[in-house]
Protein backbone atom coordinates (compact mmCIF):
# COMPACT_ATOMS: atom_id res chain seq x y z
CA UNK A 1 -76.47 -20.13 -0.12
CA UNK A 2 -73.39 -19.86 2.85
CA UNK A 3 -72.23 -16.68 0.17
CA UNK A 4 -75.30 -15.29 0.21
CA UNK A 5 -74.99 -15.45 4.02
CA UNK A 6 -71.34 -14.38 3.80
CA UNK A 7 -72.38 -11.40 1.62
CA UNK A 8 -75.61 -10.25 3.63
CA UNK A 9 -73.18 -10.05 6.85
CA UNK A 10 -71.22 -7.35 5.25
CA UNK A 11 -73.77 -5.61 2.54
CA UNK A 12 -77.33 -6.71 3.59
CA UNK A 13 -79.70 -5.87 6.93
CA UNK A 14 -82.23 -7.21 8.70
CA UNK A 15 -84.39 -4.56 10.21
CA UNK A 16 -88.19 -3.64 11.69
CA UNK A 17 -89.12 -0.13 11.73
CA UNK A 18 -91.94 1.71 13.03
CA UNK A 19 -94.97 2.63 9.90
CA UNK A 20 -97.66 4.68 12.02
CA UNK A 21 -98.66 2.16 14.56
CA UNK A 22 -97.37 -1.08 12.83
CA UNK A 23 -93.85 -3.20 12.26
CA UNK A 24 -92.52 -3.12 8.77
CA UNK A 25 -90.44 -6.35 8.23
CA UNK A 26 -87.39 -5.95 5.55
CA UNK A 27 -84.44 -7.99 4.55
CA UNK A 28 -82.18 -6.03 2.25
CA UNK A 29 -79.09 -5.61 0.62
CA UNK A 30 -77.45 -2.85 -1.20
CA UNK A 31 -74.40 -2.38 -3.31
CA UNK A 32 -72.87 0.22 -5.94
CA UNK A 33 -74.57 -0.05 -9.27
CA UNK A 34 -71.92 -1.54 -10.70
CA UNK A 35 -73.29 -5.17 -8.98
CA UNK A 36 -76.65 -4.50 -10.36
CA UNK A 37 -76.53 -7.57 -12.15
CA UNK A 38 -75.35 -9.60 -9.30
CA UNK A 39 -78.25 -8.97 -7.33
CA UNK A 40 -80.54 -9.61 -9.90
CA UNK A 41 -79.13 -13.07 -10.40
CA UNK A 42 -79.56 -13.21 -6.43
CA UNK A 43 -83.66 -12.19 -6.99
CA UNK A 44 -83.58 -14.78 -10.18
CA UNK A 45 -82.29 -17.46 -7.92
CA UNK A 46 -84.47 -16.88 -4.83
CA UNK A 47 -87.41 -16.06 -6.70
CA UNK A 48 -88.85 -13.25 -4.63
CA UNK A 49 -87.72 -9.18 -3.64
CA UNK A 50 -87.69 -6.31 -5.54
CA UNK A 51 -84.89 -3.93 -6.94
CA UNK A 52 -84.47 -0.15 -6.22
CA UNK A 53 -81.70 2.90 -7.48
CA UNK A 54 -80.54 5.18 -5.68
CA UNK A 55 -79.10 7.57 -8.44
CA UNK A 56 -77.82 10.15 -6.09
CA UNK A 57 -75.68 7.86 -4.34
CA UNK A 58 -74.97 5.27 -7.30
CA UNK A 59 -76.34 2.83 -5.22
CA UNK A 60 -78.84 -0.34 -5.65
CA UNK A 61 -80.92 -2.21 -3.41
CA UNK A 62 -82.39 -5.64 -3.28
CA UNK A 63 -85.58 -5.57 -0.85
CA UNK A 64 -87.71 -8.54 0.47
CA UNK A 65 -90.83 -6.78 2.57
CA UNK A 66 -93.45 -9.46 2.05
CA UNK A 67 -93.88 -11.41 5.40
CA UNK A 68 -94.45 -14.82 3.26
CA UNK A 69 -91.63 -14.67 1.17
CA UNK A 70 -89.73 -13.67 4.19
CA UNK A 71 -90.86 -16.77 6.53
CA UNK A 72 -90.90 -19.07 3.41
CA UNK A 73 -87.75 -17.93 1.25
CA UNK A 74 -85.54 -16.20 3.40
CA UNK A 75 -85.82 -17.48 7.52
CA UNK A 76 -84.86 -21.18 6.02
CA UNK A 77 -81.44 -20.07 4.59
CA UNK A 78 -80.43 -18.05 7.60
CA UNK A 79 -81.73 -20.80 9.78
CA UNK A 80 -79.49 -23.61 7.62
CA UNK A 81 -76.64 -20.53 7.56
CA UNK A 82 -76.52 -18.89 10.43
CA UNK A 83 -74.52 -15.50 10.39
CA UNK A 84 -71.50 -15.50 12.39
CA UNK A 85 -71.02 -12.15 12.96
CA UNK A 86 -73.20 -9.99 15.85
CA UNK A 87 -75.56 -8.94 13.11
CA UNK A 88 -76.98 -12.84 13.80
CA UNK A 89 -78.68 -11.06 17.00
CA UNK A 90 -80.69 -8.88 15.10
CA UNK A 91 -81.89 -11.59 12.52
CA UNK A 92 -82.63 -13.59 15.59
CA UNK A 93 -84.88 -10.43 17.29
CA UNK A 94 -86.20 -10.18 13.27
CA UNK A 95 -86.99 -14.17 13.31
CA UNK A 96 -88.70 -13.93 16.82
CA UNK A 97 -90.87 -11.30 16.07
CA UNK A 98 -92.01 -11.77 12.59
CA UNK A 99 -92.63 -15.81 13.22
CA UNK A 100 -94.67 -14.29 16.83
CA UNK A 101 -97.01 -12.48 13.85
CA UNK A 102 -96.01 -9.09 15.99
CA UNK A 103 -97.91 -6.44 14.04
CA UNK A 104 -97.64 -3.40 16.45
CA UNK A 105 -94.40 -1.72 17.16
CA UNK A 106 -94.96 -1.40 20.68
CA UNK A 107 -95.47 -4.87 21.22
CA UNK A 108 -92.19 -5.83 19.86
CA UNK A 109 -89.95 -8.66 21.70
CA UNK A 110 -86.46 -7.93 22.73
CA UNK A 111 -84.32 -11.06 21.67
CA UNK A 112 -81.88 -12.37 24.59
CA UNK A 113 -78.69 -13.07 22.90
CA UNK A 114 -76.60 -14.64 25.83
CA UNK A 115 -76.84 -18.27 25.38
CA UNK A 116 -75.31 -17.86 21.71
CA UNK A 117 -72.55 -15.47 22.97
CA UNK A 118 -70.02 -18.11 22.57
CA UNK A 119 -69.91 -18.69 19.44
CA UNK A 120 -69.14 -15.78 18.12
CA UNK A 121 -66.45 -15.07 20.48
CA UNK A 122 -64.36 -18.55 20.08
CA UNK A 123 -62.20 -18.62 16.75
CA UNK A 124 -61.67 -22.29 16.38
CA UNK A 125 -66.08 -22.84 16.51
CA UNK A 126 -65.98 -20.60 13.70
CA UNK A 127 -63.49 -22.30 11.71
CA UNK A 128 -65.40 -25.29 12.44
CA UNK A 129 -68.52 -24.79 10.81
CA UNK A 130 -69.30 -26.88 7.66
CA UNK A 131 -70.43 -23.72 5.56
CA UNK A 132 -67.41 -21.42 6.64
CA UNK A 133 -65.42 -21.51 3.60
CA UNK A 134 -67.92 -20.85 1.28
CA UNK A 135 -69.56 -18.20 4.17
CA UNK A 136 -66.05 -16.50 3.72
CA UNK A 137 -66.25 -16.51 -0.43
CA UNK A 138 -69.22 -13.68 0.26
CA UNK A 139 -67.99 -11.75 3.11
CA UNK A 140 -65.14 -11.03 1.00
CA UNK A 141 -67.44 -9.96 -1.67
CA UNK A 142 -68.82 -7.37 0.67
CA UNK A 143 -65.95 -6.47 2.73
CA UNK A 144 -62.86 -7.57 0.86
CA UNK A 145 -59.88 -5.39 -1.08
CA UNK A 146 -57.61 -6.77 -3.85
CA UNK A 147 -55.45 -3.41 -4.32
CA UNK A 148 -51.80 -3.02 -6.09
CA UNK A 149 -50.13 0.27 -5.56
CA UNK A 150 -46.62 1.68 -5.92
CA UNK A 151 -44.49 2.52 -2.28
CA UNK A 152 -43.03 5.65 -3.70
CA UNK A 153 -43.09 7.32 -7.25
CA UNK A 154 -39.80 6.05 -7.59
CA UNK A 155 -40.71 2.59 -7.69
CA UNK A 156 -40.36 0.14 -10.38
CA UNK A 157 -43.53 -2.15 -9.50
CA UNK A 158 -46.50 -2.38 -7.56
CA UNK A 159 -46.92 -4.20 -4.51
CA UNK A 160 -50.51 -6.38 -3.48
CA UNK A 161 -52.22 -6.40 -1.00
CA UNK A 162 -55.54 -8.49 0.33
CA UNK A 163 -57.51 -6.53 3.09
CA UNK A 164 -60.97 -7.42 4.83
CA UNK A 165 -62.64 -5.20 7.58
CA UNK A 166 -65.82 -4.96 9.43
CA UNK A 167 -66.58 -2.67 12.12
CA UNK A 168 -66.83 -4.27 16.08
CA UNK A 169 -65.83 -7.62 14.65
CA UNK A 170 -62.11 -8.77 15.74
CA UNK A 171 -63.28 -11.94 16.63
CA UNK A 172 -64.23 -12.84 13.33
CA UNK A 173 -61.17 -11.32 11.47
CA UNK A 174 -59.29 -13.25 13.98
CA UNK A 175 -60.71 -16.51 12.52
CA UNK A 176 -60.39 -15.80 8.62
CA UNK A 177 -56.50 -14.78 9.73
CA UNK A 178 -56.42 -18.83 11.04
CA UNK A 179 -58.44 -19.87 8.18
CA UNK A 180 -56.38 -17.87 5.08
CA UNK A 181 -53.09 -18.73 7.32
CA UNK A 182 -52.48 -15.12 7.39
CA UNK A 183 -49.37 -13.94 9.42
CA UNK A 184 -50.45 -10.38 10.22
CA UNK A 185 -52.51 -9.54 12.73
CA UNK A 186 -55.85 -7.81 12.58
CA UNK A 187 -56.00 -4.49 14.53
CA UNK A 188 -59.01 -1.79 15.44
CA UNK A 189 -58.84 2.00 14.15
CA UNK A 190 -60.20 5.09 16.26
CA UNK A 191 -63.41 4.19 14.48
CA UNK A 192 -63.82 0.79 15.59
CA UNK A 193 -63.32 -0.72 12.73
CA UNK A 194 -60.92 -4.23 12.46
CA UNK A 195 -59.15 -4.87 9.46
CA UNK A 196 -56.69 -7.77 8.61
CA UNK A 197 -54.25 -6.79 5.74
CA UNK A 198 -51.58 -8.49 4.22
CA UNK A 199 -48.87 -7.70 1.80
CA UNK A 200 -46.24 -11.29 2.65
CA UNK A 201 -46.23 -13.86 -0.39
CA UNK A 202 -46.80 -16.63 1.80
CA UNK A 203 -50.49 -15.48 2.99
CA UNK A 204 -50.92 -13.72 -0.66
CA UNK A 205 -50.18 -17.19 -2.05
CA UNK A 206 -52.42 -18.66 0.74
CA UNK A 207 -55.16 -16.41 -0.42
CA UNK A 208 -55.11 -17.63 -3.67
CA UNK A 209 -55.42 -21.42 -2.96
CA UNK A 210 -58.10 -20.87 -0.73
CA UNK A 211 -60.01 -18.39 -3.27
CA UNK A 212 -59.49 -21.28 -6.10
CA UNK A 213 -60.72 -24.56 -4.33
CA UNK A 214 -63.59 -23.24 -2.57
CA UNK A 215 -66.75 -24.34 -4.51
CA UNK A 216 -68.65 -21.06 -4.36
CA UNK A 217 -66.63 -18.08 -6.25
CA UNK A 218 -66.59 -14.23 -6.21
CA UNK A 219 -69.26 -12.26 -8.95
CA UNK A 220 -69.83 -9.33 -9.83
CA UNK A 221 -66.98 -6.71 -9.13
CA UNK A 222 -65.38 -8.12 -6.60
CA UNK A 223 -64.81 -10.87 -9.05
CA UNK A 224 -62.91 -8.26 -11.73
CA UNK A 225 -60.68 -6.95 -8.95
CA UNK A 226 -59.82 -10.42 -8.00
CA UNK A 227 -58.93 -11.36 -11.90
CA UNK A 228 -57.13 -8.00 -12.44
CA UNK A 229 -55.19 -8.67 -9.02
CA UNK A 230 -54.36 -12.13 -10.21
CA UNK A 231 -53.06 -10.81 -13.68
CA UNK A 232 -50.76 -8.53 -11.65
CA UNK A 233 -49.26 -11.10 -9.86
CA UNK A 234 -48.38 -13.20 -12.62
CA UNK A 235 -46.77 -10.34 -14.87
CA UNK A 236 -44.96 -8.54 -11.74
CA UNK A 237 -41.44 -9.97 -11.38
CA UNK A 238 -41.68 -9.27 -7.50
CA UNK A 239 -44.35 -12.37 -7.40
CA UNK A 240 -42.96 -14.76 -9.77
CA UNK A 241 -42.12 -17.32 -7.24
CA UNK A 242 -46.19 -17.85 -6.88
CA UNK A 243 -48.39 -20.19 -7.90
CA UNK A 244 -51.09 -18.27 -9.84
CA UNK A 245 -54.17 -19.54 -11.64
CA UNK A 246 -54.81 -18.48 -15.16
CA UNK A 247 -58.23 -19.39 -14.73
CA UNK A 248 -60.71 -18.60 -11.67
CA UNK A 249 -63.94 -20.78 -11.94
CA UNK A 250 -66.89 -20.41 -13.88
CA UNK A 251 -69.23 -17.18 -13.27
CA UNK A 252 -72.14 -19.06 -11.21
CA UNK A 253 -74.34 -17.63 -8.81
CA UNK A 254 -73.73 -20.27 -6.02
């Protein structure tokens, strides 16, 4: 369940909003329709949640509204999982108020987040954690980019590249650089955003081994760009010198 996690920090939400006088309690994630039957293996596996379209957008949702099924299916993972991003602050301000039984929104309780500030903050505690690998499996579900593309119109072949960003979160790109032994840096745009992208063998090839002996594995999309990305690699004569799997796991949920 750490990809879960690891998805839900770049895809999913935790969030109370104001219905007339009362809290409404959701845990959610959305993704194009193309994952649609990703998340219904997710709703298979926990058992619980409900599945929406947005056609406009060609988007899908997976929603969990039901206070039970989220103190009795959902609170345990993120308890045994904690996210590792800053989103953890508002599950924690979703866990304190929901277990508190707060039903009216203007008796909601603000969640202090300074005692867990360190964490998040401190690369090598990240690293650290027993669940990070498989943690990082999902966020680069969500927030992960396997892309090939050509320098110039001139050029022979394509060159890779493996990106992951998230908005306000260098800390955390700054530990799956350690973790993927990645030699470029990540940086921040005008839009806050911090993104860690690679083109160099070394870290593609580093990519790769890490990808392949993790127990959980990408689905869904992510998991077709990955493939197509690896097939590019082994027929490009720029990359020849890797070591590239001809075969990338089974297609499990967890």
């Amino acid at each position: 369940m750490a990809w879960l996690v690891g998805l839900v920090e770049g895809d999913g939400w935790f969030s109370i909003t104001k219905n007339g006088k009362y809290c409404k309690y959701e845990f959610g994630i959305e993704l194009h329709e193309r994952d649609i039957q990703m998340l219904y293996k997710i709703k298979k596996a926990l058992g619980v949640g409900t599945i929406s379209f947005k056609k406009d957008q060609n988007k899908v949702s997976f929603r969990i509204r039901k206070k039970p099924h989220l103190k009795e299916v959902i609170l345990p993972i993120f308890d045994k999982y904690p996210m590792i991003s800053t989103k953890h602050f508002k599950y924690l301000r979703f866990r304190l108020n929901l277990l508190n039984n707060i039903l009216y929104y203007e008796n909601l309780m603000d969640y202090n987040p300074t005692a867990t500030l360190t964490l998040y903050n401190n690369v090598d505690n990240l690293i650290k954690l027993d669940y990070f690998d498989n943690w990082l499996v999902g966020f680069i579900e969500a927030e992960g980019c396997f892309s090939k593309y050509k320098l110039t119109s001139l050029s022979l072949y394509n060159i890779v590249s493996f990106e992951v960003s998230q908005t306000n979160q260098l800390p955390l790109l700054m530990a799956i650089k350690k973790r993927l032994s990645i030699t470029s840096n990540p940086y921040v745009d005008k839009t806050n955003n911090a993104k860690l992208k690679t083109t160099s063998l070394d870290s593609i090839q580093n990519v790769i081994h890490f990808l392949d002996k993790t127990s959980a594995k990408l689905k869904g999309h992510k998991r077709l760009q990955y493939l197509l990305f690896l097939k590019e690699l082994r027929t490009n004569p720029k990359y020849k010198k890797l070591r590239v799997p001809k075969i990338y796991g089974k297609n499990t949920l967890i």
